[in-house]
C-alpha atoms as a PDB file:
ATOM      1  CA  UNK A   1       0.000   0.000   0.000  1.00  0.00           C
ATOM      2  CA  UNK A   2       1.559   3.355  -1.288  1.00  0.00           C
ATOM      3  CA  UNK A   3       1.900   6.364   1.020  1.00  0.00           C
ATOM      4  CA  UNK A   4      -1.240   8.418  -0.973  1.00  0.00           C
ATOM      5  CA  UNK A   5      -3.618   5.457  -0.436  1.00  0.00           C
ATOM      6  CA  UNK A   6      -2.876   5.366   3.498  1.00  0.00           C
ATOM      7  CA  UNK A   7      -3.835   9.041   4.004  1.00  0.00           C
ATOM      8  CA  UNK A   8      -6.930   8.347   2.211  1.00  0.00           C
ATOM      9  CA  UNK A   9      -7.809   5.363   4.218  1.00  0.00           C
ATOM     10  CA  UNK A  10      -6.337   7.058   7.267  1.00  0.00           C
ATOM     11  CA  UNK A  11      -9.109  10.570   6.635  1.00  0.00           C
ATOM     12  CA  UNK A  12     -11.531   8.321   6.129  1.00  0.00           C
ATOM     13  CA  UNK A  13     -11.563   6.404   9.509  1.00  0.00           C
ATOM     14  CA  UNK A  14     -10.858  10.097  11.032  1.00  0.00           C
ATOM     15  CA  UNK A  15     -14.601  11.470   9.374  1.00  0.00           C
ATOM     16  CA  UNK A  16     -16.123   8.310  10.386  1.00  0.00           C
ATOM     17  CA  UNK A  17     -14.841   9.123  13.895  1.00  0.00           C
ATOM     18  CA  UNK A  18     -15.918  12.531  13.768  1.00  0.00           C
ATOM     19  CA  UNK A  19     -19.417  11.549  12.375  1.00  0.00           C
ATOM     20  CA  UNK A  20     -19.575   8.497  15.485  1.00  0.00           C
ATOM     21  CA  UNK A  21     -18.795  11.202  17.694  1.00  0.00           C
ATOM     22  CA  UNK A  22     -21.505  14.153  16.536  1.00  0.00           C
ATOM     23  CA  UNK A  23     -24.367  11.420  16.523  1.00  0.00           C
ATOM     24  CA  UNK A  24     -23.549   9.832  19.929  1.00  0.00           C
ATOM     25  CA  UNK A  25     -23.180  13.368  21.218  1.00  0.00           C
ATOM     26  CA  UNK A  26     -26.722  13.818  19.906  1.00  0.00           C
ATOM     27  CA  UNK A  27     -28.281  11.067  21.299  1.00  0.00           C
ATOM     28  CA  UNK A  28     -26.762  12.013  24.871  1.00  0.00           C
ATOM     29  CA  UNK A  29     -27.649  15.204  24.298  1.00  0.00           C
ATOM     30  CA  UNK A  30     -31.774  14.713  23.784  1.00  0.00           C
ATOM     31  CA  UNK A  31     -34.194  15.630  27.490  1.00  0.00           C
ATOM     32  CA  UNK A  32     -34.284  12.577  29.339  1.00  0.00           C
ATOM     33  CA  UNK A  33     -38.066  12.590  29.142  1.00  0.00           C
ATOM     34  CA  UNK A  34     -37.558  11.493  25.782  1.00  0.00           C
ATOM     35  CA  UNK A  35     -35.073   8.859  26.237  1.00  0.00           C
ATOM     36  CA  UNK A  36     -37.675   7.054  29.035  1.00  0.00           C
ATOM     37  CA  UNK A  37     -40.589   7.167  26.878  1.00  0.00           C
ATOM     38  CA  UNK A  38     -42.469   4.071  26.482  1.00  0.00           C
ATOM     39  CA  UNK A  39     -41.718   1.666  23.440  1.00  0.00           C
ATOM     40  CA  UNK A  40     -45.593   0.938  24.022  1.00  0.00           C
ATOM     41  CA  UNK A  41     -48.606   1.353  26.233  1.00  0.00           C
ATOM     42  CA  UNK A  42     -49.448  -2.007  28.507  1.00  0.00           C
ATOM     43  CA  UNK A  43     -53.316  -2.930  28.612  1.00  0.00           C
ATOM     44  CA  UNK A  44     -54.843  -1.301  31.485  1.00  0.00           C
ATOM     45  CA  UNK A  45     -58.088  -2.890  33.080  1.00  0.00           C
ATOM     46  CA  UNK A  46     -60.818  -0.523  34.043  1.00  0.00           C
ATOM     47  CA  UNK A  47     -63.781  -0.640  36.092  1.00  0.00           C
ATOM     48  CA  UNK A  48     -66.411   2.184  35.505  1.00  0.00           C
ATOM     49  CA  UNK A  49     -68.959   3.242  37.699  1.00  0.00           C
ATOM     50  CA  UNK A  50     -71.863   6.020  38.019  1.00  0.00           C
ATOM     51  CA  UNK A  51     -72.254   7.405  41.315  1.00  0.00           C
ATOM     52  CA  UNK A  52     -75.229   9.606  43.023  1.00  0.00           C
ATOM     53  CA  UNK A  53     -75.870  11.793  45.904  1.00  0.00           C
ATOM     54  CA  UNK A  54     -78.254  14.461  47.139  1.00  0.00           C
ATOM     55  CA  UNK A  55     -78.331  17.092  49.771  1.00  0.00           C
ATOM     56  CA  UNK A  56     -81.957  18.527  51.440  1.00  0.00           C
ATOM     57  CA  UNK A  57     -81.992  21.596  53.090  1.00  0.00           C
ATOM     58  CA  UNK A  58     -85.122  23.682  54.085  1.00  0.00           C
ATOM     59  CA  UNK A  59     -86.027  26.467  51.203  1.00  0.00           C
ATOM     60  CA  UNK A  60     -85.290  30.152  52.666  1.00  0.00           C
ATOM     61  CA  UNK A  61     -86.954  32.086  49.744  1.00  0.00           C
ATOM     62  CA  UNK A  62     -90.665  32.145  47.817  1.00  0.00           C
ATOM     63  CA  UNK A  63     -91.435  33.570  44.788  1.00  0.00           C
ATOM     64  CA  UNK A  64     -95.404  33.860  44.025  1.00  0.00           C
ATOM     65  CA  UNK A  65     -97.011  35.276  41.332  1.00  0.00           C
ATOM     66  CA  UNK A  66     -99.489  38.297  42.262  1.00  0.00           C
ATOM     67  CA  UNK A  67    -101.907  40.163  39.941  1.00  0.00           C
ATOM     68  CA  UNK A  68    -105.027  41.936  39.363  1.00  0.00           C
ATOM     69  CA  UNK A  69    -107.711  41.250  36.879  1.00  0.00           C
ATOM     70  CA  UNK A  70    -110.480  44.185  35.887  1.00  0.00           C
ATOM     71  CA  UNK A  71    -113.163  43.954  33.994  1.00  0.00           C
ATOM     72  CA  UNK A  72    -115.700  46.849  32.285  1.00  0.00           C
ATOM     73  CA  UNK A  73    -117.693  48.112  29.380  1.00  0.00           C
ATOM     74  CA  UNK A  74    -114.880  49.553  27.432  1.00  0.00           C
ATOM     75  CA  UNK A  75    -111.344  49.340  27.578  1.00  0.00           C
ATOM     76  CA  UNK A  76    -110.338  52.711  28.901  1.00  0.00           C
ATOM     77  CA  UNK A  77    -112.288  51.859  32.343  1.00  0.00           C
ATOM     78  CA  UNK A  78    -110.692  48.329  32.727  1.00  0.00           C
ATOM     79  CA  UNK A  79    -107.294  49.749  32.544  1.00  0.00           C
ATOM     80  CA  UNK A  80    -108.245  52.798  34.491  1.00  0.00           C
ATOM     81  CA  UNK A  81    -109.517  50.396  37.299  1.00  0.00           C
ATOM     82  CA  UNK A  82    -106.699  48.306  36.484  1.00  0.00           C
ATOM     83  CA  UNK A  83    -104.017  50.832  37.139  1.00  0.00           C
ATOM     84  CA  UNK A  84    -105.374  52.045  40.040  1.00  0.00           C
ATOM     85  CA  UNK A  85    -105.101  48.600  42.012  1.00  0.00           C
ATOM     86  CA  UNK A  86    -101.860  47.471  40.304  1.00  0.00           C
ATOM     87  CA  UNK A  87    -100.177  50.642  41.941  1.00  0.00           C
ATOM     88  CA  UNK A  88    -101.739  49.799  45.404  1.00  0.00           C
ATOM     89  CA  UNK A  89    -100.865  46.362  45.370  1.00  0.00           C
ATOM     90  CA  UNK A  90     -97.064  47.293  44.918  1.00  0.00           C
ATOM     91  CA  UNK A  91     -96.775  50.025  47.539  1.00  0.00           C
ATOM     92  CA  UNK A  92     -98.783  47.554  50.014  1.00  0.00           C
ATOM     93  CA  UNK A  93     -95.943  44.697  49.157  1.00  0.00           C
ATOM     94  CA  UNK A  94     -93.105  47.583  49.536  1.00  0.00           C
ATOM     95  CA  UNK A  95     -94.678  48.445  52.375  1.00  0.00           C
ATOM     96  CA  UNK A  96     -94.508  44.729  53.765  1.00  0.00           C
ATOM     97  CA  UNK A  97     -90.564  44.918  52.838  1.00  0.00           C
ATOM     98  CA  UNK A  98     -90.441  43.360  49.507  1.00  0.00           C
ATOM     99  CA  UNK A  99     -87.242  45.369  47.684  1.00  0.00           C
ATOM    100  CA  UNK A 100     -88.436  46.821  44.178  1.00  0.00           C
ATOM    101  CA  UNK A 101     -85.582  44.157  43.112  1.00  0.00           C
ATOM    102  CA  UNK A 102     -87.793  41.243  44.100  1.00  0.00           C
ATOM    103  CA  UNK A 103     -90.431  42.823  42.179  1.00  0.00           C
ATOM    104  CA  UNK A 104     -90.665  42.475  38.011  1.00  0.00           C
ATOM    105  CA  UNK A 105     -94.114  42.661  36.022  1.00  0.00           C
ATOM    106  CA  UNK A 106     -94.827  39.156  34.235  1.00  0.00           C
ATOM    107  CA  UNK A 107     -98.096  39.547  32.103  1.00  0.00           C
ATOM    108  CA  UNK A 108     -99.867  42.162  31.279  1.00  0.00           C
ATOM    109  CA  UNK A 109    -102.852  41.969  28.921  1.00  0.00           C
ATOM    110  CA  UNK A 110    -105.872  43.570  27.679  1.00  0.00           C
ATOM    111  CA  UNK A 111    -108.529  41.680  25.822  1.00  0.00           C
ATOM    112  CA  UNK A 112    -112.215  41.854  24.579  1.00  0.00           C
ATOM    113  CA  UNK A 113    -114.854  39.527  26.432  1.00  0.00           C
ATOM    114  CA  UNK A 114    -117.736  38.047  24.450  1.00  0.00           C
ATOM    115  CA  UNK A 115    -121.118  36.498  25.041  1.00  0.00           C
ATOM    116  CA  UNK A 116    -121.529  33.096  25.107  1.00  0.00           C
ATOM    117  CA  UNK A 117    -121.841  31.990  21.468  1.00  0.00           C
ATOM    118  CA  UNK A 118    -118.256  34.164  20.973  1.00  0.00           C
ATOM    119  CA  UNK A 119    -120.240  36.648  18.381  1.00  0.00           C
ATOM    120  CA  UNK A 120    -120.779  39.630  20.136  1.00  0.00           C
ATOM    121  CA  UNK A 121    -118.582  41.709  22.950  1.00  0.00           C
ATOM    122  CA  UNK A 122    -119.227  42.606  25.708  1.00  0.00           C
ATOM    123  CA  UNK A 123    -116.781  44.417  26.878  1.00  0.00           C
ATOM    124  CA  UNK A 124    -113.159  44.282  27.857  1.00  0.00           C
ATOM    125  CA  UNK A 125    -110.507  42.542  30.517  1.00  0.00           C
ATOM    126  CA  UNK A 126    -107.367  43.906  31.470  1.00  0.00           C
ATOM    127  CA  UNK A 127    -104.970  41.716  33.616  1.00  0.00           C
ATOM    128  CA  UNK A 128    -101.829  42.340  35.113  1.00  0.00           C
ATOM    129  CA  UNK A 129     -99.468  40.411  36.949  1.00  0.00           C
ATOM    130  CA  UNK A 130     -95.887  40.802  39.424  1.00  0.00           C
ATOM    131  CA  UNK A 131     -93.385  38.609  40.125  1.00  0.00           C
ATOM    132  CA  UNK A 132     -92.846  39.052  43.744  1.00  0.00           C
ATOM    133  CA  UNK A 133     -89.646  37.271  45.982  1.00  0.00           C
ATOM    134  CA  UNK A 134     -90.340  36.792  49.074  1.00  0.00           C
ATOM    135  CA  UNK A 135     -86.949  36.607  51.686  1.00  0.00           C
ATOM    136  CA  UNK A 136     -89.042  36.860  54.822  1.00  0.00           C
ATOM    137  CA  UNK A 137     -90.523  33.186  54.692  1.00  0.00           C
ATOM    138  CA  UNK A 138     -91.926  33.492  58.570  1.00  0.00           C
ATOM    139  CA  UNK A 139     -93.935  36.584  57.131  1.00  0.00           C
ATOM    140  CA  UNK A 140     -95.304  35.097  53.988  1.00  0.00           C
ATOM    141  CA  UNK A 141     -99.227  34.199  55.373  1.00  0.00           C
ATOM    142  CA  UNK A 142     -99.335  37.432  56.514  1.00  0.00           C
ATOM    143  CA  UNK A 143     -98.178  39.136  53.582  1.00  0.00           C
ATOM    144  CA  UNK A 144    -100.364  36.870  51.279  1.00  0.00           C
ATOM    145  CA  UNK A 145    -103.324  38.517  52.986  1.00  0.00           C
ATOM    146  CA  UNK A 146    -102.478  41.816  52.869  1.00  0.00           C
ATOM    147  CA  UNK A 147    -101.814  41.381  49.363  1.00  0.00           C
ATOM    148  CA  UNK A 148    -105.572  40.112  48.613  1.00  0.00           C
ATOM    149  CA  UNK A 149    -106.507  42.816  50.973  1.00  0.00           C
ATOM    150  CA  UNK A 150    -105.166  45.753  48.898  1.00  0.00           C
ATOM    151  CA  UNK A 151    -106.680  44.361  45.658  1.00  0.00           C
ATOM    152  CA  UNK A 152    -104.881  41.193  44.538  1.00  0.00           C
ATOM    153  CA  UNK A 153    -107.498  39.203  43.029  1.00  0.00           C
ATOM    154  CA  UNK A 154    -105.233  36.232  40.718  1.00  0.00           C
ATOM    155  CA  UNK A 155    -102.444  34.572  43.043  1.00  0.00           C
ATOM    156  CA  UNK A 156    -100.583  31.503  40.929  1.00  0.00           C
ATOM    157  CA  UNK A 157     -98.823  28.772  42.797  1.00  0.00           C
ATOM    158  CA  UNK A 158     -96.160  29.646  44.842  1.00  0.00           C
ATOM    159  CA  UNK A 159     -92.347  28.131  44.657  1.00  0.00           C
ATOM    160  CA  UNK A 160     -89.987  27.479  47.052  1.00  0.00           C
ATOM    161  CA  UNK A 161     -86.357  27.452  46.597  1.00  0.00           C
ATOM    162  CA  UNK A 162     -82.958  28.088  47.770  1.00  0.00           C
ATOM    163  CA  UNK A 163     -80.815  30.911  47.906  1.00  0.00           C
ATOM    164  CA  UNK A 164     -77.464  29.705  47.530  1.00  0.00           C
ATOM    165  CA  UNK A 165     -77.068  25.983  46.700  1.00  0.00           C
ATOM    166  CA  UNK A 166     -73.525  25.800  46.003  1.00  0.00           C
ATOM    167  CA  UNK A 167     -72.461  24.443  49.204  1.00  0.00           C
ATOM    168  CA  UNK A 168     -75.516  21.919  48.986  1.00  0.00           C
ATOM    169  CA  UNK A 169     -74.217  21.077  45.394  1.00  0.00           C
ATOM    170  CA  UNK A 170     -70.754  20.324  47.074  1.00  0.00           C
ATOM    171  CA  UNK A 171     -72.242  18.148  49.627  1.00  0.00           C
ATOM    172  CA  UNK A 172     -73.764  16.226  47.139  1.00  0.00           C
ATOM    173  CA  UNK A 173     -71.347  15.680  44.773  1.00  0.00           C
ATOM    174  CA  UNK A 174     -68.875  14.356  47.838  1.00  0.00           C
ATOM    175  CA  UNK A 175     -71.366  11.712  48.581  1.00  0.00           C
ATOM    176  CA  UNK A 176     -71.938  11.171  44.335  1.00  0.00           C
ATOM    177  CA  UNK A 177     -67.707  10.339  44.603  1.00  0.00           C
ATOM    178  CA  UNK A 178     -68.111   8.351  47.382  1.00  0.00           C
ATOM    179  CA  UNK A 179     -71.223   6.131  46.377  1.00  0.00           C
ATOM    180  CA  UNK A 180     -69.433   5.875  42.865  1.00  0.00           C
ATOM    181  CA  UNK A 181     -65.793   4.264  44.803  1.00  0.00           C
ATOM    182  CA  UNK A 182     -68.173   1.852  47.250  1.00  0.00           C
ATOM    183  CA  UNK A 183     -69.997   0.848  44.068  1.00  0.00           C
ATOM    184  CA  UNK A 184     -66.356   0.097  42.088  1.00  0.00           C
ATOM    185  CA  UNK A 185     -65.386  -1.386  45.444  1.00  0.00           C
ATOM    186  CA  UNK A 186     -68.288  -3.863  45.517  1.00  0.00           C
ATOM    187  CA  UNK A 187     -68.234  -4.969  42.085  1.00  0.00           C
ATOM    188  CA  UNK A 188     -64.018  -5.511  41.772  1.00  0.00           C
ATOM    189  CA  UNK A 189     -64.553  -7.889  44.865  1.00  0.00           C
ATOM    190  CA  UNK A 190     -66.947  -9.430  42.961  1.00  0.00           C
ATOM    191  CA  UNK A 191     -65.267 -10.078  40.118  1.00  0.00           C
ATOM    192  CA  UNK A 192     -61.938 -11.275  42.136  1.00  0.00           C
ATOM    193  CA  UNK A 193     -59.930  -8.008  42.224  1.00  0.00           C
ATOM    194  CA  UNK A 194     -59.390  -4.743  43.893  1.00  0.00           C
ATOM    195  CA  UNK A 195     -59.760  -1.230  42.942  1.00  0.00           C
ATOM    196  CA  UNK A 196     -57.159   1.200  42.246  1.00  0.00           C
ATOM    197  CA  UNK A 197     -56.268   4.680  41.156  1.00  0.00           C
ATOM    198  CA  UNK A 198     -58.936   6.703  39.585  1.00  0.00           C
ATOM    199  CA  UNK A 199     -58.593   7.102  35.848  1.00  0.00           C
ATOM    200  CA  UNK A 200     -60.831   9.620  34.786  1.00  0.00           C
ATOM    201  CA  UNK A 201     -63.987  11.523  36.853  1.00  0.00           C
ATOM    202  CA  UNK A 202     -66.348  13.481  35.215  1.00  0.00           C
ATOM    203  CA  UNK A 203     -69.584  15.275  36.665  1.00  0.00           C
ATOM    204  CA  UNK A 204     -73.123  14.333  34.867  1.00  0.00           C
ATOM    205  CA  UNK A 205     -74.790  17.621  34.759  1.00  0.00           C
ATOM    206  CA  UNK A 206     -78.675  17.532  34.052  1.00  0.00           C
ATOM    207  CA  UNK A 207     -81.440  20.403  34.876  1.00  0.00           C
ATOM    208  CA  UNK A 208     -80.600  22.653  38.072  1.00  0.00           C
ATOM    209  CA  UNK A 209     -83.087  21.851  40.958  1.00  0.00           C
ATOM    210  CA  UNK A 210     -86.831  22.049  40.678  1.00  0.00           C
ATOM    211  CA  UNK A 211     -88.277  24.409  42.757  1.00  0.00           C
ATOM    212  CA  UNK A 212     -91.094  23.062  45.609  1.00  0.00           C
ATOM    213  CA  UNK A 213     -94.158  24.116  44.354  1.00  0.00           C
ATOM    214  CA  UNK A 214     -97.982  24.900  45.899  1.00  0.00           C
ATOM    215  CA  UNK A 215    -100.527  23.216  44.120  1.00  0.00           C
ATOM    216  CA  UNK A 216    -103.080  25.080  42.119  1.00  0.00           C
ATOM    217  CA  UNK A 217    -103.387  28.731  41.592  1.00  0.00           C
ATOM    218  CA  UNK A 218    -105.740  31.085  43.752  1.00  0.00           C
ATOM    219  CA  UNK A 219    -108.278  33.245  41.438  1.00  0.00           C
ATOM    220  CA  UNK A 220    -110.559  36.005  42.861  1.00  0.00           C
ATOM    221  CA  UNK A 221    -109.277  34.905  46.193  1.00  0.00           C
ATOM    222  CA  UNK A 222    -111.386  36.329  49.056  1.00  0.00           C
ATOM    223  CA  UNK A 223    -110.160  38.331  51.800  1.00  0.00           C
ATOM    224  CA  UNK A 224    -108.770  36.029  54.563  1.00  0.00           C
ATOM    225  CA  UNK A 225    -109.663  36.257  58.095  1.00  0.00           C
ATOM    226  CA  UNK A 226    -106.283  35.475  59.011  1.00  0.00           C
ATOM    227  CA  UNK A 227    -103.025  34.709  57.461  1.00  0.00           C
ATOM    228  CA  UNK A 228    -102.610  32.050  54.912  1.00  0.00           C
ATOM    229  CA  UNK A 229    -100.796  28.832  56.264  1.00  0.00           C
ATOM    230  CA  UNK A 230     -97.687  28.827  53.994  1.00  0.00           C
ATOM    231  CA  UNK A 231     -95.157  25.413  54.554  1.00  0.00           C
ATOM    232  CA  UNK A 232     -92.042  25.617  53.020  1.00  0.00           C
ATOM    233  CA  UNK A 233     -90.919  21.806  53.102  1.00  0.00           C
ATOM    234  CA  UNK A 234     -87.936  20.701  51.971  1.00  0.00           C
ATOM    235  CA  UNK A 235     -85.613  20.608  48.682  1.00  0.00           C
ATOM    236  CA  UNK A 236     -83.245  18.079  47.442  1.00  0.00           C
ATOM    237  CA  UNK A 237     -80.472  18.562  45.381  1.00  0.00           C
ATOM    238  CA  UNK A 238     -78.828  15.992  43.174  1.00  0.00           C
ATOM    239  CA  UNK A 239     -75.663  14.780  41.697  1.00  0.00           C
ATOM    240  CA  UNK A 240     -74.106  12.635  39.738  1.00  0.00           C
ATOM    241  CA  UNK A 241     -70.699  11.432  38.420  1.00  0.00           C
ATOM    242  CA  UNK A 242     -68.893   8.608  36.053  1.00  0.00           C
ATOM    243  CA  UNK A 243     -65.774   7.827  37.847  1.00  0.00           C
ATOM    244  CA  UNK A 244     -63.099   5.385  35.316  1.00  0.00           C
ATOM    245  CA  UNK A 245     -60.975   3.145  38.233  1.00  0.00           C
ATOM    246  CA  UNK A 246     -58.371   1.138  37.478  1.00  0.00           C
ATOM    247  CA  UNK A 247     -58.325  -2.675  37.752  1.00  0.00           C
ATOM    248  CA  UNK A 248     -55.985  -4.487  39.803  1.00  0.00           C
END
């Protein structure tokens, strides 16, 4: 071997060095989350359960829907009338402590009557209707029959509901967690095994609680001799989750 073919064979081994070098520098070089990565992803079993709870608590506000209804010859008077006991009935409930917050008209309407066979009128209705919430539930007979009193003539069914539910919602999702884990618990000794970390949780979120309500409306209501017996009851709330365990 001549002296020009041994300095070619000798660079060559040199680059391939240098190359081995650069690409085991590289490799060193890459985060170390990347060199303990998973080659693949072992089969996991799972166990997945649906879990409910509730929380009652008492109701601590009412909302009731209050209105008057007139009735005369032509329109003009029915509203006239109308007016007249619409504006007493609201200074009689903020007189009674009911914030013009709690207070929002609903309905208000004013349509033709007819005789019987529908062909002929005979003369005109006005109706108009509040949105009243009551805060004070102790006082809410009492305020009922001052309301009919100062010209409230249409009360519709009255609901009960709850202020602030969040911490109720709380208390019921903790017991939807932990009926979900005795349920997993139950059926993994069943089935021979045992339950294990949770894989996924999620929160089933239907309709927001129903309020309590008072059967039947109250039309042309007389005036009371005394004050209305108003019972409040009680409200549940409700919750529900899907809890993914794994199993062992």
């Amino acid at each position: 071997m001549n002296g020009k073919l041994s300095t070619i064979i000798a660079g060559g081994v040199i680059a391939a060095l240098i190359v081995g070098a650069a690409a085991l520098g590289a490799v060193l070089a890459r985060p170390a989350a990347i060199q303990a990565a998973p080659i693949g992803n072992a089969l996991v079993r799972q166990i997945t359960v649906v879990g409910t709870g509730e929380a009652k608590a008492t109701p601590d506000r009412a909302t009731v829907e209050l209105g008057v209804r007139s009735e005369a010859k032509s329109a003009r008077e029915a509203l006239t009338d109308n007016s007249a006991k619409m504006a007493a009935l609201i200074d009689q409930l903020k007189q009674l402590g009911i914030a013009a917050k709690d207070i929002q008209t609903r309905n208000f309407n004013v349509s033709p009557t007819y005789t019987q066979d529908g062909h002929t009128v005979t003369g005109y209705q006005v109706t108009n209707s509040v949105s009243v919430v009551i805060r004070d539930l102790k006082g809410a007979g009492d305020l009922l029959d001052k309301v009919v009193s100062a010209g409230a003539n249409t009360i519709y069914g009255m609901s009960f509901e709850i202020d602030n539910p969040k911490a109720l919602q709380t208390q019921a999702r903790d017991a939807a967690v932990a009926d979900a884990q005795a349920r997993a618990q139950a059926m993994a000794k069943a089935a021979g095994g045992t339950v294990g970390q949770v894989i996924t949780i999620s929160e089933n979120v239907g309709a927001p609680p129903r309020p309590v309500l008072m059967r039947g409306a109250v039309e042309s209501a007389p005036a009371a001799a005394g004050a209305a017996p108003v019972e409040t009851g009680e409200q549940t709330i409700d919750a529900q989750v899907e809890v993914t365990y794994e199993l062992r």
